[in-house]
N, C-alpha and C. Protein backbone atom coordinates (compact mmCIF):
# COMPACT_ATOMS: atom_id res chain seq x y z
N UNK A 1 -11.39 -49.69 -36.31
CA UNK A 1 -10.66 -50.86 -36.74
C UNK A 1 -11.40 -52.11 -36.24
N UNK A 2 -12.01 -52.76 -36.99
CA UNK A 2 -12.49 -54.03 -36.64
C UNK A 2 -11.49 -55.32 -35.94
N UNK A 3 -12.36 -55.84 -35.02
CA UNK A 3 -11.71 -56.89 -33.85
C UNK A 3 -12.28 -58.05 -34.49
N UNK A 4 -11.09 -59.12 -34.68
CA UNK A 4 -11.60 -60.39 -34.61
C UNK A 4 -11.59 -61.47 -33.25
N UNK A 5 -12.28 -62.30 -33.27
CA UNK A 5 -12.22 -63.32 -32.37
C UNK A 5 -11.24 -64.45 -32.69
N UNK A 6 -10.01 -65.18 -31.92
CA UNK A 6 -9.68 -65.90 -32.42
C UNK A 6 -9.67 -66.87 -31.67
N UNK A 7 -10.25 -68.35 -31.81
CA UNK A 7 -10.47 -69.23 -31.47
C UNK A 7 -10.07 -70.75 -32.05
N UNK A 8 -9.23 -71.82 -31.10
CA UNK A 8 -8.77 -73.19 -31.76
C UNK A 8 -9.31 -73.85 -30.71
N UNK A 9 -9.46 -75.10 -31.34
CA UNK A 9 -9.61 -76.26 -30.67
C UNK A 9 -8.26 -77.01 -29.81
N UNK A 10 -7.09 -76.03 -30.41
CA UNK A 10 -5.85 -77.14 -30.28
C UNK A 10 -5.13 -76.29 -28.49
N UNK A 11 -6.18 -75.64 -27.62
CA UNK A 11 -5.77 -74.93 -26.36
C UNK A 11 -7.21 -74.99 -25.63
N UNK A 12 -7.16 -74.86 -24.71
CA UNK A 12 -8.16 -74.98 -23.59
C UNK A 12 -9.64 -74.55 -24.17
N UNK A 13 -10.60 -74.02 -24.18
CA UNK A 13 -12.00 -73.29 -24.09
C UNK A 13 -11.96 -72.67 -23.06
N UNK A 14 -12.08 -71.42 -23.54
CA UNK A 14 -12.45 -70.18 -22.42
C UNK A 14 -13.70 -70.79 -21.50
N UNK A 15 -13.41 -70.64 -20.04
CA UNK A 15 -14.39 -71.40 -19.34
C UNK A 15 -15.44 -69.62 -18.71
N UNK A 16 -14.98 -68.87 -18.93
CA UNK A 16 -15.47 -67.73 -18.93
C UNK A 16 -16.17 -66.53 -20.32
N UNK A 17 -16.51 -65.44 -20.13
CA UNK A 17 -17.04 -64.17 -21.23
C UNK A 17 -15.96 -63.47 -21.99
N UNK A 18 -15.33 -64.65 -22.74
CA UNK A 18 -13.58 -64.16 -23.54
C UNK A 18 -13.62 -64.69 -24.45
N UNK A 19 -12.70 -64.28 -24.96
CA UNK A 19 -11.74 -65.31 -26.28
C UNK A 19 -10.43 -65.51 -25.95
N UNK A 20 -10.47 -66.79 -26.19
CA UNK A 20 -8.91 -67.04 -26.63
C UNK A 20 -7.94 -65.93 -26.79
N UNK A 21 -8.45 -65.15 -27.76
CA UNK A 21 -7.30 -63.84 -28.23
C UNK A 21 -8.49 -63.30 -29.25
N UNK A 22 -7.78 -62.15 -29.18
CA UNK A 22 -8.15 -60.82 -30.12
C UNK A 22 -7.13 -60.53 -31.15
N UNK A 23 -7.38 -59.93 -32.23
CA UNK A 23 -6.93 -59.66 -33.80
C UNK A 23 -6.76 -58.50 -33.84
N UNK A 24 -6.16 -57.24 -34.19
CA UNK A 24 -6.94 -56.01 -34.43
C UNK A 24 -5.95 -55.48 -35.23
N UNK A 25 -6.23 -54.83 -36.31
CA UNK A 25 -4.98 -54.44 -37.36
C UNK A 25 -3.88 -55.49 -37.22
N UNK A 26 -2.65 -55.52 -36.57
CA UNK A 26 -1.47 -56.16 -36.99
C UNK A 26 -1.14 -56.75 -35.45
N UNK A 27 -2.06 -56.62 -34.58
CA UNK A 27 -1.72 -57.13 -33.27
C UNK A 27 -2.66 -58.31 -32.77
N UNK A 28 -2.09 -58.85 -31.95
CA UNK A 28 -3.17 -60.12 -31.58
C UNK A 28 -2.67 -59.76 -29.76
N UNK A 29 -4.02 -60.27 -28.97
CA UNK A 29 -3.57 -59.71 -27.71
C UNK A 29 -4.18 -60.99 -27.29
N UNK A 30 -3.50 -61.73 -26.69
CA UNK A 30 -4.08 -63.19 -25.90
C UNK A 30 -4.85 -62.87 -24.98
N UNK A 31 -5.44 -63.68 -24.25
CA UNK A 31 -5.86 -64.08 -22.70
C UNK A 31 -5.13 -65.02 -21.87
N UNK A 32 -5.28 -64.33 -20.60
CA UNK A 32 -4.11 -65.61 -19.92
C UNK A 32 -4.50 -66.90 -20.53
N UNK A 33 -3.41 -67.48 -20.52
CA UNK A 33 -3.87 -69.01 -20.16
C UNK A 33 -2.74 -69.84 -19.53
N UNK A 34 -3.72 -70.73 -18.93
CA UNK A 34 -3.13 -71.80 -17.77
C UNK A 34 -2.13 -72.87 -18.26
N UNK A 35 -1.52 -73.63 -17.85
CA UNK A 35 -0.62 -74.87 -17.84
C UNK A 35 -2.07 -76.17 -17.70
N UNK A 36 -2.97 -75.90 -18.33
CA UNK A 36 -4.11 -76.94 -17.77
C UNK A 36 -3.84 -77.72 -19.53
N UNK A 37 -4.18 -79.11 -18.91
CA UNK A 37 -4.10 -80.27 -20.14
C UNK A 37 -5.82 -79.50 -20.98
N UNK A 38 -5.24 -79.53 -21.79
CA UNK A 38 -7.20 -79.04 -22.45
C UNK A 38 -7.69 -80.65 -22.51
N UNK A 39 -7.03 -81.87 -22.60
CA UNK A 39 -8.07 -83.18 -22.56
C UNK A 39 -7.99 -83.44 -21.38
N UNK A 40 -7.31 -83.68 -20.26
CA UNK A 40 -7.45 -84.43 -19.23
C UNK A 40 -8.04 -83.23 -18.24
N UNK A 41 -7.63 -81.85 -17.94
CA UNK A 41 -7.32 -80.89 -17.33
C UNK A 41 -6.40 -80.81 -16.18
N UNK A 42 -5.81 -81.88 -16.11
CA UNK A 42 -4.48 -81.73 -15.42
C UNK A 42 -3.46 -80.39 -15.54
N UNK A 43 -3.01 -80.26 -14.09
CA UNK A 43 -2.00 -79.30 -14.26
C UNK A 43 -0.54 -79.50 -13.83
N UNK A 44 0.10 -80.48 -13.25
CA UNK A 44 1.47 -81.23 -13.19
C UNK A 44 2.42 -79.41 -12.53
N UNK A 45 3.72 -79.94 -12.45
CA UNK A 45 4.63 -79.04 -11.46
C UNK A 45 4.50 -77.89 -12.94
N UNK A 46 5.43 -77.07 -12.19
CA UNK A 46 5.63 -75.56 -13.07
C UNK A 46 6.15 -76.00 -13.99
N UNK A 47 7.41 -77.09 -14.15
CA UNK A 47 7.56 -77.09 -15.96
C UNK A 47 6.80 -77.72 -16.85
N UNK A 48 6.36 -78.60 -16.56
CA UNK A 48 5.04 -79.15 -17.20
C UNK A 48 3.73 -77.82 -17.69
N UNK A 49 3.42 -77.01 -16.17
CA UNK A 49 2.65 -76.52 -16.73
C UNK A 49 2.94 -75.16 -17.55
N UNK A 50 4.61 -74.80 -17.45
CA UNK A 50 5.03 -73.83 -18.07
C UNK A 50 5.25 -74.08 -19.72
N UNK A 51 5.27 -75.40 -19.96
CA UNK A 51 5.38 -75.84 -21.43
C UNK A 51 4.07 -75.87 -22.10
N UNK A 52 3.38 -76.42 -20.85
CA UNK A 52 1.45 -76.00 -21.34
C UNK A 52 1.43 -74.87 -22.00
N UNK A 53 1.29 -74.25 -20.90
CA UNK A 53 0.98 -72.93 -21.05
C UNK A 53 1.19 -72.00 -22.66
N UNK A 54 2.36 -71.94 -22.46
CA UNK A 54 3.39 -71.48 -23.93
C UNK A 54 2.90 -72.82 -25.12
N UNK A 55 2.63 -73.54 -24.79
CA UNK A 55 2.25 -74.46 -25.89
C UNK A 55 0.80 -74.12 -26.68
N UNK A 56 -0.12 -73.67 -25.28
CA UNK A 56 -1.16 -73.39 -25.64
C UNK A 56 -1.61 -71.41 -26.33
N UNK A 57 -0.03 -70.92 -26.00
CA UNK A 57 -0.42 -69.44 -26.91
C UNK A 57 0.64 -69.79 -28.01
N UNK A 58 1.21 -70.94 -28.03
CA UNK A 58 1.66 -71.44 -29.44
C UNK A 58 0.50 -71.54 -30.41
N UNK A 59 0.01 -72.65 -30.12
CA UNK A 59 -1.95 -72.83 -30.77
C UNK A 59 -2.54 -71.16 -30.95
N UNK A 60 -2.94 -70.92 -30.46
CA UNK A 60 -3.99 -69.74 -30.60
C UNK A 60 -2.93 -68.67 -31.20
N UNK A 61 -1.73 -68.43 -31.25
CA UNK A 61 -1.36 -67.68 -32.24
C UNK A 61 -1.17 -67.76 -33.28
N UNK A 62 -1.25 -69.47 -33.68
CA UNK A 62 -0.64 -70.07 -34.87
C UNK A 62 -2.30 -69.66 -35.58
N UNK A 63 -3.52 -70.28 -34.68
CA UNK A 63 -4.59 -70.07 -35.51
C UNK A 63 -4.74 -68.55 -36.17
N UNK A 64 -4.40 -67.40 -35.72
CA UNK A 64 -4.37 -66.25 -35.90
C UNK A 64 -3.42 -66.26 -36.97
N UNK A 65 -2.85 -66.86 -37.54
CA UNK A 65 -1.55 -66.88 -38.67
C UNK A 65 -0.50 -66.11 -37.88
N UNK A 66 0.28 -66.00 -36.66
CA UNK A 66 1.15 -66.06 -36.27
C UNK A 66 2.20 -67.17 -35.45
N UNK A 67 3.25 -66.66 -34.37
CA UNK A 67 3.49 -67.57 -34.10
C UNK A 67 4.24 -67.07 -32.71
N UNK A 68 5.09 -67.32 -31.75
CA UNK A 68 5.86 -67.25 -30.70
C UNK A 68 6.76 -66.55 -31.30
N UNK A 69 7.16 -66.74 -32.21
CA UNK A 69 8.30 -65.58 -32.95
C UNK A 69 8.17 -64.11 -32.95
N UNK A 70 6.86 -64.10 -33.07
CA UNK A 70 6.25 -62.40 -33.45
C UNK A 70 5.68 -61.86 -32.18
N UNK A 71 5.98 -62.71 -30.66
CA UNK A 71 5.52 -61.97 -29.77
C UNK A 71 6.28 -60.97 -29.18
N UNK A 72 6.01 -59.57 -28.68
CA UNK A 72 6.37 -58.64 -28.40
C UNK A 72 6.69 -58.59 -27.18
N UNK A 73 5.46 -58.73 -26.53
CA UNK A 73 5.56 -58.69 -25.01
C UNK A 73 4.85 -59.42 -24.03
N UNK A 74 5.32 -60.22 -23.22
CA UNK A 74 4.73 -61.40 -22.62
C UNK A 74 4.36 -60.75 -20.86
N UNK A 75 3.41 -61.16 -20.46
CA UNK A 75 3.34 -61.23 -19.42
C UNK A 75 2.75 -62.40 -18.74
N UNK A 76 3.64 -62.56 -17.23
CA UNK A 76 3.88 -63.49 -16.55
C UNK A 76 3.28 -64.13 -15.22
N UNK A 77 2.19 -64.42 -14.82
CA UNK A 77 1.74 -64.74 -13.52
C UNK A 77 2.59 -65.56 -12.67
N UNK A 78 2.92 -65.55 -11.66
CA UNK A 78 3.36 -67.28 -11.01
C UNK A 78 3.24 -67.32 -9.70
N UNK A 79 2.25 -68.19 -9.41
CA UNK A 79 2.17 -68.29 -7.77
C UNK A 79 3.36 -68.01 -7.00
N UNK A 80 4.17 -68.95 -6.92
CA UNK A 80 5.44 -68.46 -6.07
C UNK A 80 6.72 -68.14 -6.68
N UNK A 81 6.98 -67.54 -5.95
CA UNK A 81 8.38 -67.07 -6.36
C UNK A 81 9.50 -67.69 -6.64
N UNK A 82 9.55 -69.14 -6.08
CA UNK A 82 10.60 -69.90 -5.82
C UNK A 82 10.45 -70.81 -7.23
N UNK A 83 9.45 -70.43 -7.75
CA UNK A 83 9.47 -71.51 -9.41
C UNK A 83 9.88 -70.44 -10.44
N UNK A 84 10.52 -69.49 -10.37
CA UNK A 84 10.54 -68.08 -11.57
C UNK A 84 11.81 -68.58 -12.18
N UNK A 85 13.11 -69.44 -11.71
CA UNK A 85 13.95 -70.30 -12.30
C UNK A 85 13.88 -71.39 -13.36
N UNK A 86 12.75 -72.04 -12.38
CA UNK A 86 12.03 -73.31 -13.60
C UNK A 86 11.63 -73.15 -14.68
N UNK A 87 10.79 -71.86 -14.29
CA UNK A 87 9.94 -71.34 -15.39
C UNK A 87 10.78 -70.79 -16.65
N UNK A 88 11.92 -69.73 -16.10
CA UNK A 88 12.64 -69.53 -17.04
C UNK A 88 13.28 -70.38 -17.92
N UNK A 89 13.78 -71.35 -17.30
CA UNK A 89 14.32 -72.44 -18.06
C UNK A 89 13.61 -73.17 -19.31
N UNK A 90 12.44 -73.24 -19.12
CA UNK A 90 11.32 -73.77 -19.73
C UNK A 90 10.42 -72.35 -20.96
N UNK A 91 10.87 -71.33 -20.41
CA UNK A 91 10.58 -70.19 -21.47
C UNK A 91 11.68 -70.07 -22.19
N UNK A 92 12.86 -70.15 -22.09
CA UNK A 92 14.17 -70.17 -22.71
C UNK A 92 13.89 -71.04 -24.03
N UNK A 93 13.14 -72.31 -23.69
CA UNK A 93 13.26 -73.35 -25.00
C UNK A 93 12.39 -72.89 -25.80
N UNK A 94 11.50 -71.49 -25.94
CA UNK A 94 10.50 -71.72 -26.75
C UNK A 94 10.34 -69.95 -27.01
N UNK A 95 11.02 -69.18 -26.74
CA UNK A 95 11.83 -68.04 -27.31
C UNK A 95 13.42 -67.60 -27.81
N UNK A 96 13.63 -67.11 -28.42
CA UNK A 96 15.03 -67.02 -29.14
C UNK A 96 14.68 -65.74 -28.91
N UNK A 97 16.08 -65.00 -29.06
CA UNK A 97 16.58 -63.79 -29.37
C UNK A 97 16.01 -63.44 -30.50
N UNK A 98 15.65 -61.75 -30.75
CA UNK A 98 15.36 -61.00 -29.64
C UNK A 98 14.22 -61.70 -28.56
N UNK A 99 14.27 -61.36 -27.57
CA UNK A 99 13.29 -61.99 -26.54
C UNK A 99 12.26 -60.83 -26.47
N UNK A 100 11.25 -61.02 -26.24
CA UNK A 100 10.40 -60.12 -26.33
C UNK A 100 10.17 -59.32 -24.81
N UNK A 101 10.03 -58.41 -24.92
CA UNK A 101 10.08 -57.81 -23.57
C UNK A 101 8.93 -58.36 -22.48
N UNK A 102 8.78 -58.12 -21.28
CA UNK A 102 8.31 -59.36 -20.59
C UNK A 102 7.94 -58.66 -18.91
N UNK A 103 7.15 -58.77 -18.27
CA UNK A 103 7.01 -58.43 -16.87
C UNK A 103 6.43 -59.85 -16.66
N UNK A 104 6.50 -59.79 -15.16
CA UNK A 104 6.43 -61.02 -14.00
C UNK A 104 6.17 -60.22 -12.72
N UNK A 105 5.18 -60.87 -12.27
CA UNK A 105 4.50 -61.01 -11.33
C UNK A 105 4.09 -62.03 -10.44
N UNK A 106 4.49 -61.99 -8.72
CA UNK A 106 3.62 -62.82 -8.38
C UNK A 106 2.56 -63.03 -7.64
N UNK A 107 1.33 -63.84 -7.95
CA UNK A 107 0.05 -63.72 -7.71
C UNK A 107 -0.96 -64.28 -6.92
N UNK A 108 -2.05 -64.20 -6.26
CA UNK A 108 -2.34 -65.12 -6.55
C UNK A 108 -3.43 -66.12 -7.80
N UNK A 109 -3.64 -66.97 -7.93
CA UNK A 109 -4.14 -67.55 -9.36
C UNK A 109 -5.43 -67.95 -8.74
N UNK A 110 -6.38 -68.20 -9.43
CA UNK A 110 -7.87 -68.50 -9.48
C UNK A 110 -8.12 -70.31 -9.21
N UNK A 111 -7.31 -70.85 -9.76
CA UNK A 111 -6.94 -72.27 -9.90
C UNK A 111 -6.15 -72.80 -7.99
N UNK A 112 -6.27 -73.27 -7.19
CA UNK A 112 -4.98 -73.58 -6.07
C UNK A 112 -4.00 -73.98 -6.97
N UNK A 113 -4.68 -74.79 -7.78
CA UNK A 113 -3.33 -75.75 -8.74
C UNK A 113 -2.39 -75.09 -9.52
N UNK A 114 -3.31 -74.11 -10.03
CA UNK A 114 -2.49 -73.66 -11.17
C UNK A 114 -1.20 -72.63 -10.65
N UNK A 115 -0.26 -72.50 -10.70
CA UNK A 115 1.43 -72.57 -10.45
C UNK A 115 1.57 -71.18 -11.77
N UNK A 116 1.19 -71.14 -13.19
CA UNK A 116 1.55 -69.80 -13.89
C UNK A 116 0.73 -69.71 -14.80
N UNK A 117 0.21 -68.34 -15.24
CA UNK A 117 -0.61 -67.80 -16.40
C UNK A 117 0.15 -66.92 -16.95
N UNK A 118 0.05 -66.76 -18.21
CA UNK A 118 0.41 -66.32 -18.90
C UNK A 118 0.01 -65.83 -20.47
N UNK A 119 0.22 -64.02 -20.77
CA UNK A 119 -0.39 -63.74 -22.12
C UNK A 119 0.55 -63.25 -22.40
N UNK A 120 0.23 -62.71 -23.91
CA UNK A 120 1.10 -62.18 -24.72
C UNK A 120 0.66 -60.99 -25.65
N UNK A 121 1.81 -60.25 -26.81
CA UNK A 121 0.78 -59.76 -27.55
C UNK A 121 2.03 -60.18 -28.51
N UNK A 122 1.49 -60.19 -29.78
CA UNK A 122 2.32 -60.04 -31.10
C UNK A 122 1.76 -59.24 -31.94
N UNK A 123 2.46 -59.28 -33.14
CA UNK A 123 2.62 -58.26 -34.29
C UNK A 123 2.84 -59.25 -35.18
N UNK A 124 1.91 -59.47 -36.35
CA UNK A 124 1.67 -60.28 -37.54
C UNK A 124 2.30 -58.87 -38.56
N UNK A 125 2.67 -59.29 -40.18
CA UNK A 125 2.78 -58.87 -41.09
C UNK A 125 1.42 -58.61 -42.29
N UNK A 126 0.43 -59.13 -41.76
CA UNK A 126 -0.48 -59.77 -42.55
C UNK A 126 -1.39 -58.19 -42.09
């Protein structure tokens, strides 16, 4: 089954040997990504960068012709533990029921700054 690369302008640039996300039959499988501004590279508190974040596998799924709707299963980085409230709150606005099933973890991150990463996978129709 052939793999595509999927790549936008409208989320960070892999600063590493990745893509954005992968294609493959009816699934798309992200790469983490950060709460980082892709113009400024700012990373601001956990809800800021938790809206990033999800904003930015908004982009890269949309380029793939999907969307946040069709994700299956999310997984969750977050430095501390004491932001997994915030965060929720801020994942709440940008999933609906069914919610896609989901693990969380906490880590530590590559960034000091960066506070949560986060991937996904979905299931396109296409």
């Amino acid at each position: 089954m052939p793999h595509t690369a999927i790549r936008t302008e409208n989320a960070p640039v892999p600063t590493g040997p990745f893509n954005q996300a992968i294609k493959t039959g009816n699934f798309i499988f992200t790469s983490g990504q950060a709460g980082r501004n892709r113009d400024t590279g700012q990373m601001g508190d956990i809800r800021d960068q938790a809206r990033r974040c999800i904003g930015n596998l908004r982009a890269i799924l949309e380029e793939a012709g999907s969307s946040l709707d069709d994700v299956v299963k999310a997984t969750v980085f977050l430095r501390h533990a004491e932001d997994a409230a915030a965060f929720n709150e801020e994942y709440k606005k940008f999933f609906t029921p069914p919610l896609p099933a989901r693990s969380s973890a906490i880590v530590g991150l590559k960034n000091p700054d960066m506070l949560v990463e986060m991937e996904v996978i979905a299931v396109t129709q296409e």
